[in-house]
PDB file of N, CA and C in Angstrom:
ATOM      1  N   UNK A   1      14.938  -7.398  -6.067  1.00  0.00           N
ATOM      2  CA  UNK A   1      13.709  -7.909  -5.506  1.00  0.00           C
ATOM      3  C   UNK A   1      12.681  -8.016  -6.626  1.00  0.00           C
ATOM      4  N   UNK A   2      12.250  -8.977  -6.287  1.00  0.00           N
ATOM      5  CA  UNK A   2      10.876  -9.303  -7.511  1.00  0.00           C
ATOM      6  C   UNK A   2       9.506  -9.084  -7.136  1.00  0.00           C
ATOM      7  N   UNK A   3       9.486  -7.773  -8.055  1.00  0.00           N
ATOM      8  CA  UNK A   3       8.093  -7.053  -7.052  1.00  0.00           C
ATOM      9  C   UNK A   3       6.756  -7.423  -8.231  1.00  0.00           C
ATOM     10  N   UNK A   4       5.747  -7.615  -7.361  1.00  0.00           N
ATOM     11  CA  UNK A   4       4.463  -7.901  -8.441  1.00  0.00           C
ATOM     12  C   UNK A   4       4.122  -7.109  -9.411  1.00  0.00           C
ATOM     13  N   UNK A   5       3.209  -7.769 -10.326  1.00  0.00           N
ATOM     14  CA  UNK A   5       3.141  -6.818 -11.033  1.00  0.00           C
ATOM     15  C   UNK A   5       1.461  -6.626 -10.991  1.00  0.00           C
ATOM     16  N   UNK A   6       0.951  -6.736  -9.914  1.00  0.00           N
ATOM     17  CA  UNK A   6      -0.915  -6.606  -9.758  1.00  0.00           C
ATOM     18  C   UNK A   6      -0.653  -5.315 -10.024  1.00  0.00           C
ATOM     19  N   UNK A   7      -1.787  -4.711  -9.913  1.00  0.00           N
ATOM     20  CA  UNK A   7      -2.569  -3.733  -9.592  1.00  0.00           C
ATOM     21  C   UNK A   7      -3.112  -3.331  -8.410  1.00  0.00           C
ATOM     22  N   UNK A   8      -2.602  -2.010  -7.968  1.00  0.00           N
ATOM     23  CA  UNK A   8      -3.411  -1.103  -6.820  1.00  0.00           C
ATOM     24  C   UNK A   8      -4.667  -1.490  -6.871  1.00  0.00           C
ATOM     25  N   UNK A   9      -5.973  -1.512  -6.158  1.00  0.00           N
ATOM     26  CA  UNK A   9      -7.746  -1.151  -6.152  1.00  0.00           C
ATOM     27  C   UNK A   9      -7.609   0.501  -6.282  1.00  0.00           C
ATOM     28  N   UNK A  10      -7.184   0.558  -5.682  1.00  0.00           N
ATOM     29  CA  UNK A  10      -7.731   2.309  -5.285  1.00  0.00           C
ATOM     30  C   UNK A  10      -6.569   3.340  -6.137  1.00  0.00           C
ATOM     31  N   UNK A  11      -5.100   2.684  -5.828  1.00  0.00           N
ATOM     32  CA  UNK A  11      -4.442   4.258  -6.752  1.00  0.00           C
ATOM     33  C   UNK A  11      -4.126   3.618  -8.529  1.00  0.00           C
ATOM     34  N   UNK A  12      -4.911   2.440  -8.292  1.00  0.00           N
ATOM     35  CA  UNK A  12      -4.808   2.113  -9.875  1.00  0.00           C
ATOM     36  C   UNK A  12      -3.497   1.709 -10.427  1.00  0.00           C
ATOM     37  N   UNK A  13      -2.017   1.752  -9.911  1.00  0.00           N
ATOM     38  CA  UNK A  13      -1.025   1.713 -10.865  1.00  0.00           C
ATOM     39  C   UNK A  13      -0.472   0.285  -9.864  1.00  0.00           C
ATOM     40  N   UNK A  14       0.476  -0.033 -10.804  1.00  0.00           N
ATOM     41  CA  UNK A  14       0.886  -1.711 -10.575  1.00  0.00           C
ATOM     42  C   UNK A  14       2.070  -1.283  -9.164  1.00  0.00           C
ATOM     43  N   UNK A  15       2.075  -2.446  -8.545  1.00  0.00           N
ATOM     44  CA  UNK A  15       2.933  -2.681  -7.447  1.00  0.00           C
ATOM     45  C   UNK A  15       4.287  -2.578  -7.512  1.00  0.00           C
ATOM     46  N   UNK A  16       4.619  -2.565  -8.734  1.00  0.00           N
ATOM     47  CA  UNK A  16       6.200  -2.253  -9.090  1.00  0.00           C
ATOM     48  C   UNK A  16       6.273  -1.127  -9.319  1.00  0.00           C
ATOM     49  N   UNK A  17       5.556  -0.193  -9.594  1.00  0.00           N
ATOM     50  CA  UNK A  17       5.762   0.944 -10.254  1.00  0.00           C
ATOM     51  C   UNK A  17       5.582   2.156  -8.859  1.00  0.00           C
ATOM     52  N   UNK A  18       5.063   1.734  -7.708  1.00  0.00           N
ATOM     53  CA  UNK A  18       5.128   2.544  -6.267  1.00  0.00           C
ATOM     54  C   UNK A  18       6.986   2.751  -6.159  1.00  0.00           C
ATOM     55  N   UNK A  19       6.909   4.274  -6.290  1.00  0.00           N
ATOM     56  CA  UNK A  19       8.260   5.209  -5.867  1.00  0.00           C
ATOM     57  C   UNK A  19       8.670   4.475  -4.732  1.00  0.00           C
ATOM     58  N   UNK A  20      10.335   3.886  -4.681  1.00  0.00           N
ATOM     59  CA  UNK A  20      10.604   3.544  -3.340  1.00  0.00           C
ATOM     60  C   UNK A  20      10.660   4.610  -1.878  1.00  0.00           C
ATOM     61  N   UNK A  21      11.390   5.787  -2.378  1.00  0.00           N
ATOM     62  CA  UNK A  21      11.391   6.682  -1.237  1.00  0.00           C
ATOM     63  C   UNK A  21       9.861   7.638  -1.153  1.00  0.00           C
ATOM     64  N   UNK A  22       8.901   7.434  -1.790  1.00  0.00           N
ATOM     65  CA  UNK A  22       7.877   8.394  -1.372  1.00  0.00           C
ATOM     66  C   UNK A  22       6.946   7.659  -0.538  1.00  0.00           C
ATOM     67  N   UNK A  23       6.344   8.095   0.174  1.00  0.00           N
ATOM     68  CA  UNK A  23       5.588   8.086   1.475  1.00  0.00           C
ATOM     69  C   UNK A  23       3.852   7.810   0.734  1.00  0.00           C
ATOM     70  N   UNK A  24       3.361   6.821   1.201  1.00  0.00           N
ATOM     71  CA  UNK A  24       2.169   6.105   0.704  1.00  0.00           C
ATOM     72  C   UNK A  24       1.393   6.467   1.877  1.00  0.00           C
ATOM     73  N   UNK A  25      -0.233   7.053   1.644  1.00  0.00           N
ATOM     74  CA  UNK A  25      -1.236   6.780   2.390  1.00  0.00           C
ATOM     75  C   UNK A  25      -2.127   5.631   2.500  1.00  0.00           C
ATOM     76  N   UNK A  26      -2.661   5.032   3.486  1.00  0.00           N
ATOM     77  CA  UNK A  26      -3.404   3.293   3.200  1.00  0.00           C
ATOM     78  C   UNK A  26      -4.267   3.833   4.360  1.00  0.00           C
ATOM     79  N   UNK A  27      -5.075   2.886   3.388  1.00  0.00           N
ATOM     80  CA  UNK A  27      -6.640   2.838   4.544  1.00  0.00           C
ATOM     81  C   UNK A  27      -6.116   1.158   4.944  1.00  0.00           C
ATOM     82  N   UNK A  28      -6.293   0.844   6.529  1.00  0.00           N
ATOM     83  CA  UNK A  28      -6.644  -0.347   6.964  1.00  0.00           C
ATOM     84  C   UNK A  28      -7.365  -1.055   6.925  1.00  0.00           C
ATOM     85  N   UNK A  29      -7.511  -2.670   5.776  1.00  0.00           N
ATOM     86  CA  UNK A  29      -8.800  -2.929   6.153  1.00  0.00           C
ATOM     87  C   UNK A  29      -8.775  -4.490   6.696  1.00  0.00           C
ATOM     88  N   UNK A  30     -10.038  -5.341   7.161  1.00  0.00           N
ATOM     89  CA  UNK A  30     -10.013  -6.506   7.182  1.00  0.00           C
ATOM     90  C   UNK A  30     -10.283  -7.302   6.118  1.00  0.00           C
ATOM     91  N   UNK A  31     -10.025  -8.684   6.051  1.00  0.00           N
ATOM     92  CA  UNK A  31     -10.344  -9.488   5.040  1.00  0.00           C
ATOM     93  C   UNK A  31     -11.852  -9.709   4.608  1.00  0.00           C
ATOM     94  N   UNK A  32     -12.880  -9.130   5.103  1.00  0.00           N
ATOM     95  CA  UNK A  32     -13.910  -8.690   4.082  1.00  0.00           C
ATOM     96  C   UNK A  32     -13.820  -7.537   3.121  1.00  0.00           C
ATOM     97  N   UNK A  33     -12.975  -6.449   3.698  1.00  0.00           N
ATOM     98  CA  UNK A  33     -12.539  -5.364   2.991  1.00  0.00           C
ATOM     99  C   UNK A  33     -12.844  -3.847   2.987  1.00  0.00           C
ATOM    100  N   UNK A  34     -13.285  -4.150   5.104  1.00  0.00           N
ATOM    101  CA  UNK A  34     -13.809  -3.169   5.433  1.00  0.00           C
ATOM    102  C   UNK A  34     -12.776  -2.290   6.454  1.00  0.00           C
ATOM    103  N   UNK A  35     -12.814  -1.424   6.486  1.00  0.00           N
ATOM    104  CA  UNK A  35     -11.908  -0.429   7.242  1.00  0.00           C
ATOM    105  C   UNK A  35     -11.623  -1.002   8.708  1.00  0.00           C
ATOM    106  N   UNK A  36     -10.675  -0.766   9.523  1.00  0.00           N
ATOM    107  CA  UNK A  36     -10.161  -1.659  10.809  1.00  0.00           C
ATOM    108  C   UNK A  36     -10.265   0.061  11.342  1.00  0.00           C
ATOM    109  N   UNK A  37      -9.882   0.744  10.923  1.00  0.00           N
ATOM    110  CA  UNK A  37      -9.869   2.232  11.670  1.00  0.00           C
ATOM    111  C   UNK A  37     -10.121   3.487  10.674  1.00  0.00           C
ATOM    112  N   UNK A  38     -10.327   4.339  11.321  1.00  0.00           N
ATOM    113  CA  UNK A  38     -10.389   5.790  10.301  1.00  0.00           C
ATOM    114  C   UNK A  38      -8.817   6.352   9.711  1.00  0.00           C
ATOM    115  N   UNK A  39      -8.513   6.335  10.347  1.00  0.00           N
ATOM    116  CA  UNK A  39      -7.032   7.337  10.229  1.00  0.00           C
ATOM    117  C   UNK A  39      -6.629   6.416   9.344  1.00  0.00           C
ATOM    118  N   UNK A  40      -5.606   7.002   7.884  1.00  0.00           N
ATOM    119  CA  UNK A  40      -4.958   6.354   7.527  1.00  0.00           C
ATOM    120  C   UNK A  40      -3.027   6.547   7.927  1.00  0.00           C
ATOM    121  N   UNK A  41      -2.624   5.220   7.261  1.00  0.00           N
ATOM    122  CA  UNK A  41      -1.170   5.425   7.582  1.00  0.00           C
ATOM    123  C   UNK A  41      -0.559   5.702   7.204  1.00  0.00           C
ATOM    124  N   UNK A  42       0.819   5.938   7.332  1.00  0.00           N
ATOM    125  CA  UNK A  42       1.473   6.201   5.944  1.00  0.00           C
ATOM    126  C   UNK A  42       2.929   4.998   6.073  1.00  0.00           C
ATOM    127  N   UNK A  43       2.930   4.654   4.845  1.00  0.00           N
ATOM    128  CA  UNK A  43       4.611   3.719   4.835  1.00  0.00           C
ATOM    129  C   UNK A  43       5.263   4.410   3.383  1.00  0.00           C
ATOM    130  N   UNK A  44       6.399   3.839   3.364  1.00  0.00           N
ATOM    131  CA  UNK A  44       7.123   4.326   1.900  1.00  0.00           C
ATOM    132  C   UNK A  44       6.760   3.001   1.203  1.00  0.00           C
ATOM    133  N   UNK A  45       7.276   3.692  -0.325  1.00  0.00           N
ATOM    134  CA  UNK A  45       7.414   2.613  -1.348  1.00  0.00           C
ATOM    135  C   UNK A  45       7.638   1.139  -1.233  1.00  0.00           C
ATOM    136  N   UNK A  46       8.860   1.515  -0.501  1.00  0.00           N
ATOM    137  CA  UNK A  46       9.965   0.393  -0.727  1.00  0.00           C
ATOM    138  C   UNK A  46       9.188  -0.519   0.604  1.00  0.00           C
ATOM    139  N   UNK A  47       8.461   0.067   1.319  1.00  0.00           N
ATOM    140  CA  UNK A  47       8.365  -0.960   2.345  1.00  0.00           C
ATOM    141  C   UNK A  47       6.831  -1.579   2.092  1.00  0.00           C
ATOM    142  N   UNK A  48       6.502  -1.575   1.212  1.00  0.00           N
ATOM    143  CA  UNK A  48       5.036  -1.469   0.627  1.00  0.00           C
ATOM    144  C   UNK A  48       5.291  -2.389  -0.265  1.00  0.00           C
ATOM    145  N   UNK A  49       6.497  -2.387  -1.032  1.00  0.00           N
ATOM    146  CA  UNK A  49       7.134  -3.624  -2.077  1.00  0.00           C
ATOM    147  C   UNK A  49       7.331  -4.797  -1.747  1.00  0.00           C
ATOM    148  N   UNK A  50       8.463  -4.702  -0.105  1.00  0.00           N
ATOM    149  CA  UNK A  50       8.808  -5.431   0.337  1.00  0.00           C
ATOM    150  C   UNK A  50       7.551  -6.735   1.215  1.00  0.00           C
ATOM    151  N   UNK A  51       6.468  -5.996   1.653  1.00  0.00           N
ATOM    152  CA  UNK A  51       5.041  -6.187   2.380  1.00  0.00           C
ATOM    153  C   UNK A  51       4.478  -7.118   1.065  1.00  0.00           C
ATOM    154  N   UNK A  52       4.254  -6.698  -0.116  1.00  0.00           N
ATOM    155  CA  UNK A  52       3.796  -7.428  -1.242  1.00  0.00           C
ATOM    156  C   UNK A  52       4.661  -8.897  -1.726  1.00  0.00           C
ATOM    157  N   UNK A  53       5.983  -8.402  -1.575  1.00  0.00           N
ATOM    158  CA  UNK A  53       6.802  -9.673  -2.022  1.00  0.00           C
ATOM    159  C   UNK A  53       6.223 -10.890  -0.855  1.00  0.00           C
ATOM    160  N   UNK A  54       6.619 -10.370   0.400  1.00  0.00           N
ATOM    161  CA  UNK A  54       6.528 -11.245   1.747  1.00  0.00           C
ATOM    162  C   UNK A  54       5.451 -11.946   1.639  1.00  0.00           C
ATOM    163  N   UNK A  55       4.714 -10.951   2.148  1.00  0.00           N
ATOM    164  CA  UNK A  55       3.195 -11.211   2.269  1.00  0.00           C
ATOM    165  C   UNK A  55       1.944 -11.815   1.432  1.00  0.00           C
ATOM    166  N   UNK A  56       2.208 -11.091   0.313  1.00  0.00           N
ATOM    167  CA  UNK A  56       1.575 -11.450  -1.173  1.00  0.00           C
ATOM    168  C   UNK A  56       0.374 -10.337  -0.731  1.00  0.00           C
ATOM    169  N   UNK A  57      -0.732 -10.640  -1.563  1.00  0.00           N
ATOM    170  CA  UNK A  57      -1.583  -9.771  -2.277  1.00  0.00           C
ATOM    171  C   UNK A  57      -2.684 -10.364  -2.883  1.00  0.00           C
ATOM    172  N   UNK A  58      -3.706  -9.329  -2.790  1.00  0.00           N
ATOM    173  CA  UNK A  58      -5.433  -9.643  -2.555  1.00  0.00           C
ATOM    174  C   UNK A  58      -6.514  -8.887  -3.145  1.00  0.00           C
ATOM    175  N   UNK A  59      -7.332  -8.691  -3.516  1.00  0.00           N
ATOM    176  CA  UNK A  59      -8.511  -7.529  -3.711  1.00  0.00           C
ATOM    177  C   UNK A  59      -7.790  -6.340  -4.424  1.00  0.00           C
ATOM    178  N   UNK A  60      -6.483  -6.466  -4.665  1.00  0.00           N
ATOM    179  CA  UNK A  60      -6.026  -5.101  -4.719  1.00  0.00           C
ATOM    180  C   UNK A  60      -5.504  -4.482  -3.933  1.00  0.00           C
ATOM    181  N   UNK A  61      -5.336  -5.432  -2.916  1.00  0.00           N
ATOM    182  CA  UNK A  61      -4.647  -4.870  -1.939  1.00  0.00           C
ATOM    183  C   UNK A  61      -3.250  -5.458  -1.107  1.00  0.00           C
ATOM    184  N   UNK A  62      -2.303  -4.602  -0.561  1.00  0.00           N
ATOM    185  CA  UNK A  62      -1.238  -5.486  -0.181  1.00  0.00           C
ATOM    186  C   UNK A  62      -1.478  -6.095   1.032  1.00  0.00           C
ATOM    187  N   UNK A  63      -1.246  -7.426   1.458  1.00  0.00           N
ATOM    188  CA  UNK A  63      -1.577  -8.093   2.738  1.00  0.00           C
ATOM    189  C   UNK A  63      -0.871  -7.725   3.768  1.00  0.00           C
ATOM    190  N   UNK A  64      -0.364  -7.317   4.755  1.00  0.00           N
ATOM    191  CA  UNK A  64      -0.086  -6.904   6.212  1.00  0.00           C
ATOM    192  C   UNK A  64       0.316  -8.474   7.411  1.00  0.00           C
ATOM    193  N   UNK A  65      -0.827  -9.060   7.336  1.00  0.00           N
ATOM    194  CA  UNK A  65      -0.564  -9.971   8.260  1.00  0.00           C
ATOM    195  C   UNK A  65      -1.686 -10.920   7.405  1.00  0.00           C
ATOM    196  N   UNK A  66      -1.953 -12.214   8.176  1.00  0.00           N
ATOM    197  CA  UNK A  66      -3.666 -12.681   8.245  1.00  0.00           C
ATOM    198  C   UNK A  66      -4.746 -12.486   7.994  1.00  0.00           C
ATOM    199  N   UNK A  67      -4.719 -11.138   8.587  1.00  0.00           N
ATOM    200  CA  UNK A  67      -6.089 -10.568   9.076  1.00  0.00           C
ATOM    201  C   UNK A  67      -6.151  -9.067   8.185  1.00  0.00           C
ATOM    202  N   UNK A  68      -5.305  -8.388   8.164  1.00  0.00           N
ATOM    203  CA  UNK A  68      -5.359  -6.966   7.824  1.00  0.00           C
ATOM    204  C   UNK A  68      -4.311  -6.756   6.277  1.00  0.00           C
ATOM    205  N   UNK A  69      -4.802  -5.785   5.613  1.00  0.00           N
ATOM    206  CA  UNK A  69      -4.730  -5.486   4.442  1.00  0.00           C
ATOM    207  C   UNK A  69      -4.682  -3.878   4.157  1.00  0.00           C
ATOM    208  N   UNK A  70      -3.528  -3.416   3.301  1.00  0.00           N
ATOM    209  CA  UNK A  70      -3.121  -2.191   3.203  1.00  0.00           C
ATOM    210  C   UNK A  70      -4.283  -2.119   1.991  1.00  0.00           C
ATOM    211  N   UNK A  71      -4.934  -0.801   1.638  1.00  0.00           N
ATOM    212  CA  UNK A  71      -5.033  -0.563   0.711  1.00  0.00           C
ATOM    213  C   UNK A  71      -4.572   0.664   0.038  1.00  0.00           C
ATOM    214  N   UNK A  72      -3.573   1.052  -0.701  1.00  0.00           N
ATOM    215  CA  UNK A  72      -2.902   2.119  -0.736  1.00  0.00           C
ATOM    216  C   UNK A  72      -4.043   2.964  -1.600  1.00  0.00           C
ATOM    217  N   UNK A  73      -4.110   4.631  -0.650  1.00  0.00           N
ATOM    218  CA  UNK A  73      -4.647   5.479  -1.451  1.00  0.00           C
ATOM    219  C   UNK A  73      -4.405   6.278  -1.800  1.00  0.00           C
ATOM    220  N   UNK A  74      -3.139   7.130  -1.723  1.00  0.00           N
ATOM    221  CA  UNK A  74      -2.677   8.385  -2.752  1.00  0.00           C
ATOM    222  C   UNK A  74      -1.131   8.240  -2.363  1.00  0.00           C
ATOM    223  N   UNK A  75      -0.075   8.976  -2.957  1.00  0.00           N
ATOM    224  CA  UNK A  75       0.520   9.130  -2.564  1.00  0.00           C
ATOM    225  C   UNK A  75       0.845  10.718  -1.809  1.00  0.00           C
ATOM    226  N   UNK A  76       1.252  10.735  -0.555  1.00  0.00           N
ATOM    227  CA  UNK A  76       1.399  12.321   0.122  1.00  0.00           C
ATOM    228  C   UNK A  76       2.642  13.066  -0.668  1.00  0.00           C
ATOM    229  N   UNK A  77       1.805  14.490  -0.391  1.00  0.00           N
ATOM    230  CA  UNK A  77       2.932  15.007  -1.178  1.00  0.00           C
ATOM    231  C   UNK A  77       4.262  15.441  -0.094  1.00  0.00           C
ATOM    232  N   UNK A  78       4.909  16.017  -1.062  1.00  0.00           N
ATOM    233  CA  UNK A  78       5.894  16.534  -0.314  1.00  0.00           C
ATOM    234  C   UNK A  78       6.141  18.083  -0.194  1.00  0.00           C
ATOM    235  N   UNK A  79       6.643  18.582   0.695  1.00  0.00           N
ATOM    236  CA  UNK A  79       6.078  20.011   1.279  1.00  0.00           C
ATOM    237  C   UNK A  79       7.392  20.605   1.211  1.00  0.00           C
ATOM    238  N   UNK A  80       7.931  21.251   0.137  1.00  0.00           N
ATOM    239  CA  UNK A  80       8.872  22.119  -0.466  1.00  0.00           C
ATOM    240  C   UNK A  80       9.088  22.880   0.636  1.00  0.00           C
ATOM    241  N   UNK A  81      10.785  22.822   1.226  1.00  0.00           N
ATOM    242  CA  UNK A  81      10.958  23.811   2.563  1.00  0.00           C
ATOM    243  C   UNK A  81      12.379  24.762   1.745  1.00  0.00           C
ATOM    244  N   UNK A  82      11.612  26.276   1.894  1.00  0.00           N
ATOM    245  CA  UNK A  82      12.760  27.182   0.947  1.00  0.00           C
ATOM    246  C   UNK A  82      13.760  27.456   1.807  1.00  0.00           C
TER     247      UNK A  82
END
């Protein structure tokens, strides 16, 4: 797959370089570039790649549909079970 090579807005690192199996937090926003809700979501890498290839890409941000726009903001960690 031929993944972009933009740039995040918010976690700063390029669109190819998002871990496929780790779990991404995104704020929702609309195409002015304002939040659609509080809560953010979470998707993985790979489906965040795949959203960018499809969809394409904006502000820094990956497009969703039309109307709405991921903006990825950290990645979650993962919670070590002994």
């Amino acid at each position: 797959m031929a993944v972009s090579n933009k740039i995040l807005k918010t976690l700063g690192i390029e669109v190819k370089d998002l871990k496929d199996d780790a779990i991404y937090r995104c704020s929702v926003k609309d195409k002015k570039g304002e939040k659609t809700r509080e809560e953010l979501i979470e998707i993985t890498g790979i489906e965040l790649k795949t959203l960018a290839e499809m969809q394409g890409y904006k502000k820094g941000m990956i497009r969703y549909n039309k109307n709405l726009y991921y903006d990825v903001v950290e990645e979650k960690e993962k919670l070590l079970v002994h």
